[in-house]
PDB file of N, CA and C in Angstrom:
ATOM      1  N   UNK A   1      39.070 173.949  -7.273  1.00  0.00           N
ATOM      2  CA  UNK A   1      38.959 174.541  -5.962  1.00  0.00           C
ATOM      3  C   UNK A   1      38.796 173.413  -4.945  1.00  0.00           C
ATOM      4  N   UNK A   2      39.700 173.607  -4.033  1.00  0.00           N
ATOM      5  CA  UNK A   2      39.649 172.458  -2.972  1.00  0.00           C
ATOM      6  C   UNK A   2      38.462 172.346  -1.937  1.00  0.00           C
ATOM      7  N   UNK A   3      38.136 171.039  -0.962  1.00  0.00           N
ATOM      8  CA  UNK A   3      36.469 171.563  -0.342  1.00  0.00           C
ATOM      9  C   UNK A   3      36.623 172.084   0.590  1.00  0.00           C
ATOM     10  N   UNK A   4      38.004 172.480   1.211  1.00  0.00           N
ATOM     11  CA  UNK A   4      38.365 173.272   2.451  1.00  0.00           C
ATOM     12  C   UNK A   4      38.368 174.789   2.295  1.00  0.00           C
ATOM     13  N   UNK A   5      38.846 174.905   0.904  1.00  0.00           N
ATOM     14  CA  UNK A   5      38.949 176.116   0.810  1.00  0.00           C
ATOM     15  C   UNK A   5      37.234 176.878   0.742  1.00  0.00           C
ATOM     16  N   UNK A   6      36.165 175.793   0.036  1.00  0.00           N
ATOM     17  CA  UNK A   6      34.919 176.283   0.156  1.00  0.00           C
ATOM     18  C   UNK A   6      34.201 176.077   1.167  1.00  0.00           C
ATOM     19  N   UNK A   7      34.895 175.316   2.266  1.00  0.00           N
ATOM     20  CA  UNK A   7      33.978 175.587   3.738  1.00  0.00           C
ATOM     21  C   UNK A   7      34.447 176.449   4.680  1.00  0.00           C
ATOM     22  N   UNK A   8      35.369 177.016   4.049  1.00  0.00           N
ATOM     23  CA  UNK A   8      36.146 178.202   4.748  1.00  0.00           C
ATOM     24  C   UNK A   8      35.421 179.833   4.313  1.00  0.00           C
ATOM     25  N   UNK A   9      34.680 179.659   3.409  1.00  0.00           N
ATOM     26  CA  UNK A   9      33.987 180.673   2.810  1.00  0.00           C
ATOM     27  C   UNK A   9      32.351 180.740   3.230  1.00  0.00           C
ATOM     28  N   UNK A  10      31.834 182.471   3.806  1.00  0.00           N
ATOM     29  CA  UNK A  10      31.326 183.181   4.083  1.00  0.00           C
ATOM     30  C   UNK A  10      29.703 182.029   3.249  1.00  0.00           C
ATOM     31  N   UNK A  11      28.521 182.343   3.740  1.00  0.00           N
ATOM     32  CA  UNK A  11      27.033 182.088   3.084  1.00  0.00           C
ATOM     33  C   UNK A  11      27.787 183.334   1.742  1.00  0.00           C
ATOM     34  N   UNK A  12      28.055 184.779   1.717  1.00  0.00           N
ATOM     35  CA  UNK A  12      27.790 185.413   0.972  1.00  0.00           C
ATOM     36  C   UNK A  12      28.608 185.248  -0.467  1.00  0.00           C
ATOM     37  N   UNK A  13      29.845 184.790   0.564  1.00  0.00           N
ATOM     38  CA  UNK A  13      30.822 184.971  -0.436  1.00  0.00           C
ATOM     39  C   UNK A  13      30.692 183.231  -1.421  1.00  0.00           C
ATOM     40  N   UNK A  14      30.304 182.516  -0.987  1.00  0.00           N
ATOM     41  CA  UNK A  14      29.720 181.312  -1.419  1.00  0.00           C
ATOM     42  C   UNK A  14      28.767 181.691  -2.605  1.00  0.00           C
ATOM     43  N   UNK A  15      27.579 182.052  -2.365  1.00  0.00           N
ATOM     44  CA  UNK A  15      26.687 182.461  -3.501  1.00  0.00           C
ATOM     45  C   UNK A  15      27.604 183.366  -4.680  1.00  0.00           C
ATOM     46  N   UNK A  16      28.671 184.484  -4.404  1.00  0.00           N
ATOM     47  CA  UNK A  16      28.821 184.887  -5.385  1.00  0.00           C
ATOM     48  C   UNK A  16      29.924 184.198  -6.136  1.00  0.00           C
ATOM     49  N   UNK A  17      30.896 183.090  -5.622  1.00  0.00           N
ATOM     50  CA  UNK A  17      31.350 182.203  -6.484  1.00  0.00           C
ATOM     51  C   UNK A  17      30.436 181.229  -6.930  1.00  0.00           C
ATOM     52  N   UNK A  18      29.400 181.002  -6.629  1.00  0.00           N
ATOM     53  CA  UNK A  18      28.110 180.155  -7.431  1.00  0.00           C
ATOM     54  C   UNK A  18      28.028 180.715  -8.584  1.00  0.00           C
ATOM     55  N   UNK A  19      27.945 182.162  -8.295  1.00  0.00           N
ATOM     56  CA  UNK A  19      27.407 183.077  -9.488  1.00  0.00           C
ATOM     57  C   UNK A  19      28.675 183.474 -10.515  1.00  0.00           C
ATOM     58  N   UNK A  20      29.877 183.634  -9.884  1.00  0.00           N
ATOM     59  CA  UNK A  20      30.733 183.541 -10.914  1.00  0.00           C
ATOM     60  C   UNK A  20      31.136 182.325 -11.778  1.00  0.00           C
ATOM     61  N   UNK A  21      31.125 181.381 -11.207  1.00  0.00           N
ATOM     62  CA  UNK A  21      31.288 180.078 -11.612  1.00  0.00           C
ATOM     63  C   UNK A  21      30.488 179.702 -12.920  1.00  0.00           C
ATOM     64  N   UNK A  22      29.047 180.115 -12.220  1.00  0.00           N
ATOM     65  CA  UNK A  22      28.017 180.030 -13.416  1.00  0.00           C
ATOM     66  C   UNK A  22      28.133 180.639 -14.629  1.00  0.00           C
ATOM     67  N   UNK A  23      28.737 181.877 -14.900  1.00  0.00           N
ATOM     68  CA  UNK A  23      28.968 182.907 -15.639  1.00  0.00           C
ATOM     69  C   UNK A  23      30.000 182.528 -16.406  1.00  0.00           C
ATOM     70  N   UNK A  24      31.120 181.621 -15.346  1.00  0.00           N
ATOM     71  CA  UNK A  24      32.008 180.883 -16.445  1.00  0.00           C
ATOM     72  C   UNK A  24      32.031 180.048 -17.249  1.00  0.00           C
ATOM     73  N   UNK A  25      30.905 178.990 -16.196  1.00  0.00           N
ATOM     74  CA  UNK A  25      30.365 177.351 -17.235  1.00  0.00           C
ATOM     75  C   UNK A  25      29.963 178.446 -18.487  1.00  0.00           C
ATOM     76  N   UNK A  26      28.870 178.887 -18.778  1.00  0.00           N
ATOM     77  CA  UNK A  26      28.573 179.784 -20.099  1.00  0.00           C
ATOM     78  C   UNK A  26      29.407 180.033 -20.648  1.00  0.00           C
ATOM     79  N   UNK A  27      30.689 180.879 -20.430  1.00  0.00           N
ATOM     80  CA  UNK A  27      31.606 181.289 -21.153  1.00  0.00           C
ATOM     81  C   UNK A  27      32.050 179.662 -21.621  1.00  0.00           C
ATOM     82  N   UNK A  28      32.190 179.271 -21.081  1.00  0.00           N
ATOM     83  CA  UNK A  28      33.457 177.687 -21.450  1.00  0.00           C
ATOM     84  C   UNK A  28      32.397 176.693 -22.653  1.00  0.00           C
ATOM     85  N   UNK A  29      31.033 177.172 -22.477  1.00  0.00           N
ATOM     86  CA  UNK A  29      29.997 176.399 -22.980  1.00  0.00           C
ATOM     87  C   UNK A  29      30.092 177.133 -24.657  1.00  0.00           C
ATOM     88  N   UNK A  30      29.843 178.203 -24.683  1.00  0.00           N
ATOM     89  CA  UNK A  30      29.851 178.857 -25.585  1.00  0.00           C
ATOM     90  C   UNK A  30      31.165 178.694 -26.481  1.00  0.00           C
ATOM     91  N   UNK A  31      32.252 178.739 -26.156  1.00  0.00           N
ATOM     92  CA  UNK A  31      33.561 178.852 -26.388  1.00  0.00           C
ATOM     93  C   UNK A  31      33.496 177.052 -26.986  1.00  0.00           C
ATOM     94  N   UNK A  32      32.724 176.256 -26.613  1.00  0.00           N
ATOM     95  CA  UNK A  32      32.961 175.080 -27.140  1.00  0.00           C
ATOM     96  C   UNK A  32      32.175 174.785 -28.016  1.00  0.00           C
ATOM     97  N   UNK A  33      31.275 175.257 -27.957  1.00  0.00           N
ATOM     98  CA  UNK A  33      30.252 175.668 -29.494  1.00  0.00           C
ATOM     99  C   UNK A  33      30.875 176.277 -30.534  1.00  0.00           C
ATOM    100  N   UNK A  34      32.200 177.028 -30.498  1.00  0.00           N
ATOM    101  CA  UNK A  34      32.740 177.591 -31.173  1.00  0.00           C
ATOM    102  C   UNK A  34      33.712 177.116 -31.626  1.00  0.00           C
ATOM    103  N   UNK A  35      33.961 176.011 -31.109  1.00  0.00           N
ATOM    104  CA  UNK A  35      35.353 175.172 -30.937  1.00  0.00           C
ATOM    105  C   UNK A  35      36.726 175.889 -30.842  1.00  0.00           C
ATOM    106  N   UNK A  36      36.720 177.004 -29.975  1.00  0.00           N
ATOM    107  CA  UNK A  36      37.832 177.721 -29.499  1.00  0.00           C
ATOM    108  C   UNK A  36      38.462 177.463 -28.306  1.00  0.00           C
ATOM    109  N   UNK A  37      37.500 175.830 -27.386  1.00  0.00           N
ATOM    110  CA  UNK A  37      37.881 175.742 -26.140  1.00  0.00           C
ATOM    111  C   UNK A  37      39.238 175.044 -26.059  1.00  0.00           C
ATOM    112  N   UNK A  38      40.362 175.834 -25.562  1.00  0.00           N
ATOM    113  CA  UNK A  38      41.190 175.014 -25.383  1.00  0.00           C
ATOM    114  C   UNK A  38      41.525 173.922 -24.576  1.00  0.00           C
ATOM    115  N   UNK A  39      41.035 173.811 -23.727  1.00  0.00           N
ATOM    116  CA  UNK A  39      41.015 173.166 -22.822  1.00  0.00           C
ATOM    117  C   UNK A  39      39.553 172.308 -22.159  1.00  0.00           C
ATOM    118  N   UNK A  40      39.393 171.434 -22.817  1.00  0.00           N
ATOM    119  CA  UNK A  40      37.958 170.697 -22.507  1.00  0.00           C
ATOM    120  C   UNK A  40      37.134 170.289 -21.104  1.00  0.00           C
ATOM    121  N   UNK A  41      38.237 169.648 -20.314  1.00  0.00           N
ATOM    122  CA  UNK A  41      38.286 169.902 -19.057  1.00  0.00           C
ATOM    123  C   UNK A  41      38.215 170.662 -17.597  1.00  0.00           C
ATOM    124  N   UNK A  42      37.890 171.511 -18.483  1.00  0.00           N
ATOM    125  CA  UNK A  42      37.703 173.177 -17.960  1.00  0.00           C
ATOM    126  C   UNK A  42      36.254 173.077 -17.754  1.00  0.00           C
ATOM    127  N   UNK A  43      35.311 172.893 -18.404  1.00  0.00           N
ATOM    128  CA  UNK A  43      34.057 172.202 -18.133  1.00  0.00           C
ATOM    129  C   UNK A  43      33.532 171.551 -17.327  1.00  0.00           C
ATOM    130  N   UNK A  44      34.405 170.203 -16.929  1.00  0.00           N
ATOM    131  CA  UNK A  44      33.891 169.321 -15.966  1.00  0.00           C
ATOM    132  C   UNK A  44      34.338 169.996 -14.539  1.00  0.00           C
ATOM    133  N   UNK A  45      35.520 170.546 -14.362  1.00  0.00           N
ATOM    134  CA  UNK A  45      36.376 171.186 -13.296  1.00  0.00           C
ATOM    135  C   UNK A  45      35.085 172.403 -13.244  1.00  0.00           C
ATOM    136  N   UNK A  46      34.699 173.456 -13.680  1.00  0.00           N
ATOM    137  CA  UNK A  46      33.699 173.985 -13.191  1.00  0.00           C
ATOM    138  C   UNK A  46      32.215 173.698 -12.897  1.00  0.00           C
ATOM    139  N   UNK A  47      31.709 172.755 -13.478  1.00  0.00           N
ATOM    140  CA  UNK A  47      31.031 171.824 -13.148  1.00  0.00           C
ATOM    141  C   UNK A  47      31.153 171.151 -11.418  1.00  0.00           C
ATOM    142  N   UNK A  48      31.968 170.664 -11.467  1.00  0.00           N
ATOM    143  CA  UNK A  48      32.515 169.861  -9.934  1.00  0.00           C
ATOM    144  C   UNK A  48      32.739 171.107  -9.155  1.00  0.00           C
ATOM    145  N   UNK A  49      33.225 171.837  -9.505  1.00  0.00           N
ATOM    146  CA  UNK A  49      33.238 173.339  -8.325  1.00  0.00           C
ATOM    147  C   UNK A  49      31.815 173.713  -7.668  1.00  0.00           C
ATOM    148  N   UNK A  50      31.018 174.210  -8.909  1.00  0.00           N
ATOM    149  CA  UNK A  50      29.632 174.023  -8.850  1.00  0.00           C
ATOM    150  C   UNK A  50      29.081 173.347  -7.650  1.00  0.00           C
ATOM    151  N   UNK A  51      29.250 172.174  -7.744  1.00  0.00           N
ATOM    152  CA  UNK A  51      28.347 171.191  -7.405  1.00  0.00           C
ATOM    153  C   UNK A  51      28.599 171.014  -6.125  1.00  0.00           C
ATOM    154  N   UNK A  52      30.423 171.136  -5.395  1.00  0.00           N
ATOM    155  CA  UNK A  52      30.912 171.138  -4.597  1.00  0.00           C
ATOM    156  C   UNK A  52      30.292 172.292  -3.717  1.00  0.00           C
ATOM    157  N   UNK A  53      29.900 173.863  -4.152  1.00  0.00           N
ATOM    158  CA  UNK A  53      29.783 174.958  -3.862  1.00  0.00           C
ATOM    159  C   UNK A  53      28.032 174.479  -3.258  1.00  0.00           C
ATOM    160  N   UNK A  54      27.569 174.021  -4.204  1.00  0.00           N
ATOM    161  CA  UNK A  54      26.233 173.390  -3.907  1.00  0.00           C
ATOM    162  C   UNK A  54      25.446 172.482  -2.674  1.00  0.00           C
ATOM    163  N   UNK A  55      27.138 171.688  -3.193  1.00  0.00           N
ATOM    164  CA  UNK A  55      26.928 170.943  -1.316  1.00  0.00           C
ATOM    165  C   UNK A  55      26.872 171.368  -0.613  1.00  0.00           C
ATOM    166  N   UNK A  56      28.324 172.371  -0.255  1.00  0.00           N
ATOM    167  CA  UNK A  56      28.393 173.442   1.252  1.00  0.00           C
ATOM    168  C   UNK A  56      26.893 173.683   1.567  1.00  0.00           C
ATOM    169  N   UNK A  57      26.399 174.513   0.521  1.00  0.00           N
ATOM    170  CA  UNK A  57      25.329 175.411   0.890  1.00  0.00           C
ATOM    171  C   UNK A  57      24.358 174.406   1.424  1.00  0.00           C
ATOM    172  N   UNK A  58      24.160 173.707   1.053  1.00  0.00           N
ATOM    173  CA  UNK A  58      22.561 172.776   1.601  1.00  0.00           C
ATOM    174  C   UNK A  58      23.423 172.000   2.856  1.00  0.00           C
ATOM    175  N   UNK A  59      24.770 171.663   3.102  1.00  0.00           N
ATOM    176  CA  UNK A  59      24.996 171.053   4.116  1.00  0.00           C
ATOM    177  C   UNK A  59      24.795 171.895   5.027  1.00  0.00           C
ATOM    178  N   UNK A  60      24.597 173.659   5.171  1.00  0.00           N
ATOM    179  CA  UNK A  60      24.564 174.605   5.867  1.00  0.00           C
ATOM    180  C   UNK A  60      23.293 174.732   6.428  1.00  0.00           C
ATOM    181  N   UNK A  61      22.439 174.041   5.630  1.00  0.00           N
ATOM    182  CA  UNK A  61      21.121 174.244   5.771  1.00  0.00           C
ATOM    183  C   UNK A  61      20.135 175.977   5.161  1.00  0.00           C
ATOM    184  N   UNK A  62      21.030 175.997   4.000  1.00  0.00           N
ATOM    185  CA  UNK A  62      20.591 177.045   3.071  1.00  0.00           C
ATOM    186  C   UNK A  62      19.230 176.542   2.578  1.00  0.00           C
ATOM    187  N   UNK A  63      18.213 177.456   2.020  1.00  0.00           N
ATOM    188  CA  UNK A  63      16.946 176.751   1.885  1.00  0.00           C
ATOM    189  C   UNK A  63      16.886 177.656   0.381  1.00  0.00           C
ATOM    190  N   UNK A  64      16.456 177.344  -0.733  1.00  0.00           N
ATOM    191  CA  UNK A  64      15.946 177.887  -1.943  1.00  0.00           C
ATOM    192  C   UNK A  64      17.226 178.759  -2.539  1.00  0.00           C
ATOM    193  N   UNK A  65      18.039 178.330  -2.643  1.00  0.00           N
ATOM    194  CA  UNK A  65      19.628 178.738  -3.153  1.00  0.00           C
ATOM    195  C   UNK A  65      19.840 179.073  -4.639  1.00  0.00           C
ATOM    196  N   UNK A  66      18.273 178.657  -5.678  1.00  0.00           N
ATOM    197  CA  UNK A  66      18.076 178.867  -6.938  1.00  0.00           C
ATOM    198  C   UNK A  66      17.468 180.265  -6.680  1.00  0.00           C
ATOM    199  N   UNK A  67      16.473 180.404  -5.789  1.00  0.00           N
ATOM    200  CA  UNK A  67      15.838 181.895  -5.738  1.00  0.00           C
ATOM    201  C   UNK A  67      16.536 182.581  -5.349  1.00  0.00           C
ATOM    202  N   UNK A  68      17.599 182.988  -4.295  1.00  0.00           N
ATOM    203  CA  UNK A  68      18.579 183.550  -4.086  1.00  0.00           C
ATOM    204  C   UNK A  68      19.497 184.248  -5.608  1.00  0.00           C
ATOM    205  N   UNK A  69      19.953 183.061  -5.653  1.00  0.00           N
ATOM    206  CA  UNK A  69      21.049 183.228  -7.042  1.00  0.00           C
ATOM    207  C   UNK A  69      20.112 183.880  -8.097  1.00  0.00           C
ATOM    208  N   UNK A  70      19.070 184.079  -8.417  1.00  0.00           N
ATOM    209  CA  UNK A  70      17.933 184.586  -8.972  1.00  0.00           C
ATOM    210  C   UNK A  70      18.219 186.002  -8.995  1.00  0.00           C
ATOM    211  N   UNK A  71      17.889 186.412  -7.259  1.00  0.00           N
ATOM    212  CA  UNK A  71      17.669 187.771  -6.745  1.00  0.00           C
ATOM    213  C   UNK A  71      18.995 188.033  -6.908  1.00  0.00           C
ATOM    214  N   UNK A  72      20.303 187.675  -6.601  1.00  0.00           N
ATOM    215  CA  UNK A  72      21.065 188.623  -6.639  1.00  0.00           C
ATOM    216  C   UNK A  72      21.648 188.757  -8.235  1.00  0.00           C
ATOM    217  N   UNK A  73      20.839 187.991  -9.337  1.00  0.00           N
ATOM    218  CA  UNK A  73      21.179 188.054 -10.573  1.00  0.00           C
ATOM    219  C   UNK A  73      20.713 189.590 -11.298  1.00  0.00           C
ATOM    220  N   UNK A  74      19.128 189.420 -10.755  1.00  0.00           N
ATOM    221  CA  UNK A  74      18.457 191.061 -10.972  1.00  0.00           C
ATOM    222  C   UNK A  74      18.770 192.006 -10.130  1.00  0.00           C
ATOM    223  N   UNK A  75      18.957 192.025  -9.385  1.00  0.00           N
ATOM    224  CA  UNK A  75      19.991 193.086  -8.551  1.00  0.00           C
ATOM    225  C   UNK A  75      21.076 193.701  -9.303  1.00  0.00           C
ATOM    226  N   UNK A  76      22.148 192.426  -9.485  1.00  0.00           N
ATOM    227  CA  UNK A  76      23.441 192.957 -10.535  1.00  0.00           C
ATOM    228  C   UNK A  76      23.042 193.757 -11.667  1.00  0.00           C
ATOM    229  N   UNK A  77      21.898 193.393 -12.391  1.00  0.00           N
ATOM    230  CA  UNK A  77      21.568 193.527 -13.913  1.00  0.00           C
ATOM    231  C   UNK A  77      20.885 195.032 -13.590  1.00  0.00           C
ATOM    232  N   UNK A  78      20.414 195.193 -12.389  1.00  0.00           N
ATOM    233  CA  UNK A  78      20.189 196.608 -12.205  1.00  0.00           C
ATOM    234  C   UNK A  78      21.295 197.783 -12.250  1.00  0.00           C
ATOM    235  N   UNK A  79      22.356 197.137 -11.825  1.00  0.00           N
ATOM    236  CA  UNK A  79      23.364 198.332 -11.350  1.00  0.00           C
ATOM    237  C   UNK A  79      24.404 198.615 -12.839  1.00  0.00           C
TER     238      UNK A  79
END
């Protein structure tokens, strides 16, 4: 994901590619524990998305972006 395309994106819509992203590192993590990952690199590339997604937010001056991603984790797990 390019960094234009993630400073072009919403506070909201930001957190929930945090949260999908995250959901994927796991999948890709797991999948390599299994040694089914085809693609290894797939790891570091969501990783760097991550981190990229990470920047935006604190360059925004987002404050506690772990408790956030928290709350809207138990939220989801409610519905």
């Amino acid at each position: 994901m390019k960094i234009e395309a993630i400073r072009a994106m919403k506070i909201d819509e930001l957190h929930a590619e945090l949260e999908r992203l995250r959901r994927h590192l796991f999948d890709l993590r797991a999948q390599a524990v299994t040694e089914k990952l085809e693609d290894p690199t797939q790891l570091l590339k969501t990783r760097r998305d991550i981190a990229r997604i990470l920047t935006v937010l604190h360059e925004r001056g987002e404050k506690n972006v772990e408790q956030r991603q928290a709350h809207l984790s138990a939220r989801a797990a409610k519905r």
